[in-house]
Protein backbone atom coordinates (compact mmCIF):
# COMPACT_ATOMS: atom_id res chain seq x y z
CA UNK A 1 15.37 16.51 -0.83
CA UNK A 2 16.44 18.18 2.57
CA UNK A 3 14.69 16.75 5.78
CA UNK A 4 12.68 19.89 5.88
CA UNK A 5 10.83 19.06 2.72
CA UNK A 6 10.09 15.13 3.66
CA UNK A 7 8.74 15.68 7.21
CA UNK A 8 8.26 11.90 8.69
CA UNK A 9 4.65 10.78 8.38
CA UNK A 10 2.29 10.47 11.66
CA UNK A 11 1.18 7.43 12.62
CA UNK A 12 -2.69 8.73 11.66
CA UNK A 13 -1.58 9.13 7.93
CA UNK A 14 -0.62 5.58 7.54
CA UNK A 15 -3.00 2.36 6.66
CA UNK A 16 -1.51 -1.10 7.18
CA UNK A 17 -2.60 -3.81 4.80
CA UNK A 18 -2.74 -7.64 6.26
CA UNK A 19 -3.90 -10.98 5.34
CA UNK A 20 -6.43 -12.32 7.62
CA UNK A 21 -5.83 -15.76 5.99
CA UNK A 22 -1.83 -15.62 5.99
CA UNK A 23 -0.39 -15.97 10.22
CA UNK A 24 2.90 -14.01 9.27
CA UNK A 25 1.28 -11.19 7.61
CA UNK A 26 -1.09 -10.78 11.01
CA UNK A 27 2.32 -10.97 13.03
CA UNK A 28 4.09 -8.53 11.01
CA UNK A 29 0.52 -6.37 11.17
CA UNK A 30 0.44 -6.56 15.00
CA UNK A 31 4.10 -5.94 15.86
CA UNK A 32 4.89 -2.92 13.12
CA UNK A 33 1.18 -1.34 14.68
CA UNK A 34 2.22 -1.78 17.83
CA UNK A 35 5.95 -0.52 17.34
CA UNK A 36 4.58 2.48 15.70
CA UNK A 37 2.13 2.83 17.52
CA UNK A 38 -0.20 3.00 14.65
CA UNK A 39 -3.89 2.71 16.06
CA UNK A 40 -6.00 -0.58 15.01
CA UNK A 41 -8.65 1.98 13.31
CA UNK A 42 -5.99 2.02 10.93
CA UNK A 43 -4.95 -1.94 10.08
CA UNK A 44 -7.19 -3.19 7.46
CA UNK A 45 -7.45 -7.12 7.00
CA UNK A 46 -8.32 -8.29 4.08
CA UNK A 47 -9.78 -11.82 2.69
CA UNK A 48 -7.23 -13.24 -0.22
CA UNK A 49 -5.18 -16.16 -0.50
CA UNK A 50 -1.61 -15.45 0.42
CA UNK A 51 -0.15 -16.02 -3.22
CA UNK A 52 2.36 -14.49 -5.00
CA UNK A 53 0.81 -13.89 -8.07
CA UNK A 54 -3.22 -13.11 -8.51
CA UNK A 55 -5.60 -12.17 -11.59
CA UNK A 56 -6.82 -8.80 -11.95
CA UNK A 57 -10.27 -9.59 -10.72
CA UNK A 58 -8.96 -11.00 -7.65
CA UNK A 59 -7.15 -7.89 -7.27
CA UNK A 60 -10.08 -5.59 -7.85
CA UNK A 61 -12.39 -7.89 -5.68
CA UNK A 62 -10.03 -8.98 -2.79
CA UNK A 63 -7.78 -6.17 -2.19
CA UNK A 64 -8.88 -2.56 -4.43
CA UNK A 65 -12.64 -2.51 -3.79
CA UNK A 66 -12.05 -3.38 0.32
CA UNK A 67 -8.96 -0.87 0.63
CA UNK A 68 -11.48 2.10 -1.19
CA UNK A 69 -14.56 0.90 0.87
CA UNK A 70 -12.62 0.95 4.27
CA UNK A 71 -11.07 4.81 2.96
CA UNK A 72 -14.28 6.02 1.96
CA UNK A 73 -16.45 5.19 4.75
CA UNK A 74 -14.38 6.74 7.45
CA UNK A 75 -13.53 9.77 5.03
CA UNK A 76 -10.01 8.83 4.89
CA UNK A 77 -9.08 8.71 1.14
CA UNK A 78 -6.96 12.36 1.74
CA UNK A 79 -5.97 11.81 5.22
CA UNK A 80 -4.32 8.59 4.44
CA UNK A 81 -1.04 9.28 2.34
CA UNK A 82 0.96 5.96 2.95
CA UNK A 83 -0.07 2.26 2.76
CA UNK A 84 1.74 -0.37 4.32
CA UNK A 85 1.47 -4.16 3.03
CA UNK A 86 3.13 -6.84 4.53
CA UNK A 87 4.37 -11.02 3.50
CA UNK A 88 1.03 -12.61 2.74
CA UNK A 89 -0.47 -9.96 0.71
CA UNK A 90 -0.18 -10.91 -3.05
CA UNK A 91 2.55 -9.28 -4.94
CA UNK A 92 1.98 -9.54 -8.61
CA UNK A 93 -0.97 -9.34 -10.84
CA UNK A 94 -1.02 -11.52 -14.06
CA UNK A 95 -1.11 -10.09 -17.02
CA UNK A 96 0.42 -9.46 -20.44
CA UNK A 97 4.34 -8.23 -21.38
CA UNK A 98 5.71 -5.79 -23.51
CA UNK A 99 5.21 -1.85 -23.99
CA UNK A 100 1.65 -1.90 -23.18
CA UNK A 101 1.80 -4.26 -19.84
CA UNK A 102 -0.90 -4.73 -18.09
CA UNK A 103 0.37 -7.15 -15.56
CA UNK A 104 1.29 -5.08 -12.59
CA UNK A 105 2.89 -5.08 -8.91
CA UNK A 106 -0.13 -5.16 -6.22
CA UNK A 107 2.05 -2.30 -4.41
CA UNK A 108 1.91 -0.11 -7.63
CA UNK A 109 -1.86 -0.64 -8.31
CA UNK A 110 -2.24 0.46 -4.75
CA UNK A 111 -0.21 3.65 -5.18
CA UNK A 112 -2.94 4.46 -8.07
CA UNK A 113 -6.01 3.86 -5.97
CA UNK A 114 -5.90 7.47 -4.88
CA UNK A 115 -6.53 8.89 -8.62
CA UNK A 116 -9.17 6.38 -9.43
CA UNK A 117 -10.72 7.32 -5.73
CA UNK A 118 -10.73 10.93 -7.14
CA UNK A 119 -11.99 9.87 -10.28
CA UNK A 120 -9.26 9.79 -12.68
CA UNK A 121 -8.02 5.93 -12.99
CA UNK A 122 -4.97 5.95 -14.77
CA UNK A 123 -4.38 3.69 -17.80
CA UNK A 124 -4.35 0.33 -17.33
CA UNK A 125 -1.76 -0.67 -20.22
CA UNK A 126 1.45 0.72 -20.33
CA UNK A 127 3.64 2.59 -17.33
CA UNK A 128 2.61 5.43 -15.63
CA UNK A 129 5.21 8.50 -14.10
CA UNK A 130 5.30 8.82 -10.83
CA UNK A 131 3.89 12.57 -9.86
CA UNK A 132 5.93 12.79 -6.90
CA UNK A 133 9.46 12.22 -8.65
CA UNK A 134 11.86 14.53 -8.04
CA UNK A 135 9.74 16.95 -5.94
CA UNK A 136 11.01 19.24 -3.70
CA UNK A 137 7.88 20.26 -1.50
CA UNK A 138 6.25 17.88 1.11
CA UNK A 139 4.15 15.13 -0.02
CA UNK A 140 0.45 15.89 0.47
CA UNK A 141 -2.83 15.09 -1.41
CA UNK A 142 -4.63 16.18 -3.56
CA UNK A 143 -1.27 17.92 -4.69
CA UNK A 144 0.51 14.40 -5.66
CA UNK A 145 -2.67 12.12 -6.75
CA UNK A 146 -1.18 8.82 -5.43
CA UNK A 147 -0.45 6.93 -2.52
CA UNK A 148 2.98 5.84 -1.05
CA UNK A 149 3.07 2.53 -0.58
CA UNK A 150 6.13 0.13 0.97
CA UNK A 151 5.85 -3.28 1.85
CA UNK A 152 7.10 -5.09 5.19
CA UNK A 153 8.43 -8.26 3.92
CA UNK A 154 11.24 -11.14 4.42
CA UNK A 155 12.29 -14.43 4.29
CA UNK A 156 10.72 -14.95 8.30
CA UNK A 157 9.07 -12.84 10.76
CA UNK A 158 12.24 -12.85 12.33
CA UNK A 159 13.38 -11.10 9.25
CA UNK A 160 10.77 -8.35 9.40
CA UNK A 161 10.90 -7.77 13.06
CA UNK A 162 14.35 -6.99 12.46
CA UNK A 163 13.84 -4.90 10.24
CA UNK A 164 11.39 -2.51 11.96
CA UNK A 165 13.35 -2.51 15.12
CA UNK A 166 16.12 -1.57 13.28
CA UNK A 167 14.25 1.29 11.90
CA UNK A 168 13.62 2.80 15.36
């Protein structure tokens, strides 16, 4: 893809994901916000327990159902096209192995809230392509049905901060 077809994001199509209960994900929140200058209208905290590894009802109760609430009472679920999670937000969700999976990354889960939001959930077992693979046109909604989602994440805040000044 050239640079013409992946024009940078502005800062009022991006949502930031932090733990209110974990004090490095609020860190990382606060600092990549302000570096970006990404307004607080726009950093979400939610309520979980800052493990690795949650069930899928934690998951739908403690980070899906707030993330769709917060995007459908401002009337954001199209503006936003990026979420950004940081250290302290669970990573994994448990559940079984093999060709029809259904344990899952948090991250990827998140990238599929914008289908379900437009009222086609994907499959829950099994992988799922990625719409936006190998496009060459700029990544918009409702053309690519998905959120992009990164995480900000290391083995220290000090590791993170790096990382995001490093990126400007």
């Amino acid at each position: 893809l050239t640079a013409a077809l992946c024009p940078a994001l502005t800062r009022h199509e991006v949502l930031i994901l932090g733990n209110a209960r974990s004090p490095v994900s609020r860190s990382i929140v606060e600092y990549y916000a302000r570096q970006r200058e990404i307004p607080p209208a726009q950093i979400l905290y939610l309520q979980t327990a800052p493990a690795e590894e949650i069930d899928r009802q934690v998951y739908q109760r403690e980070i899906a159902a707030p993330v769709a609430a917060w995007l459908k009472s401002r009337g954001w679920v199209d503006r936003i096209l990026a979420i950004v999670t940081t250290t302290g937000v669970p990573l994994k969700i448990r559940g079984s192995d093999g060709p029809k999976a259904t344990a899952a990354s948090v991250d990827s889960e998140l990238a599929c809230l914008y289908s379900t939001l437009r009222g086609t959930p994907p499959a829950l077992a099994g992988p799922l392509k990625n719409p936006y693979f190998r496009q060459d046109e700029p990544f918009s909604h409702p053309k690519f049905p998905l959120y992009l989602v990164t995480r900000l994440t290391g083995y220290s805040f000090e590791d993170v901060r790096g990382m995001i000044d490093r990126s400007l």
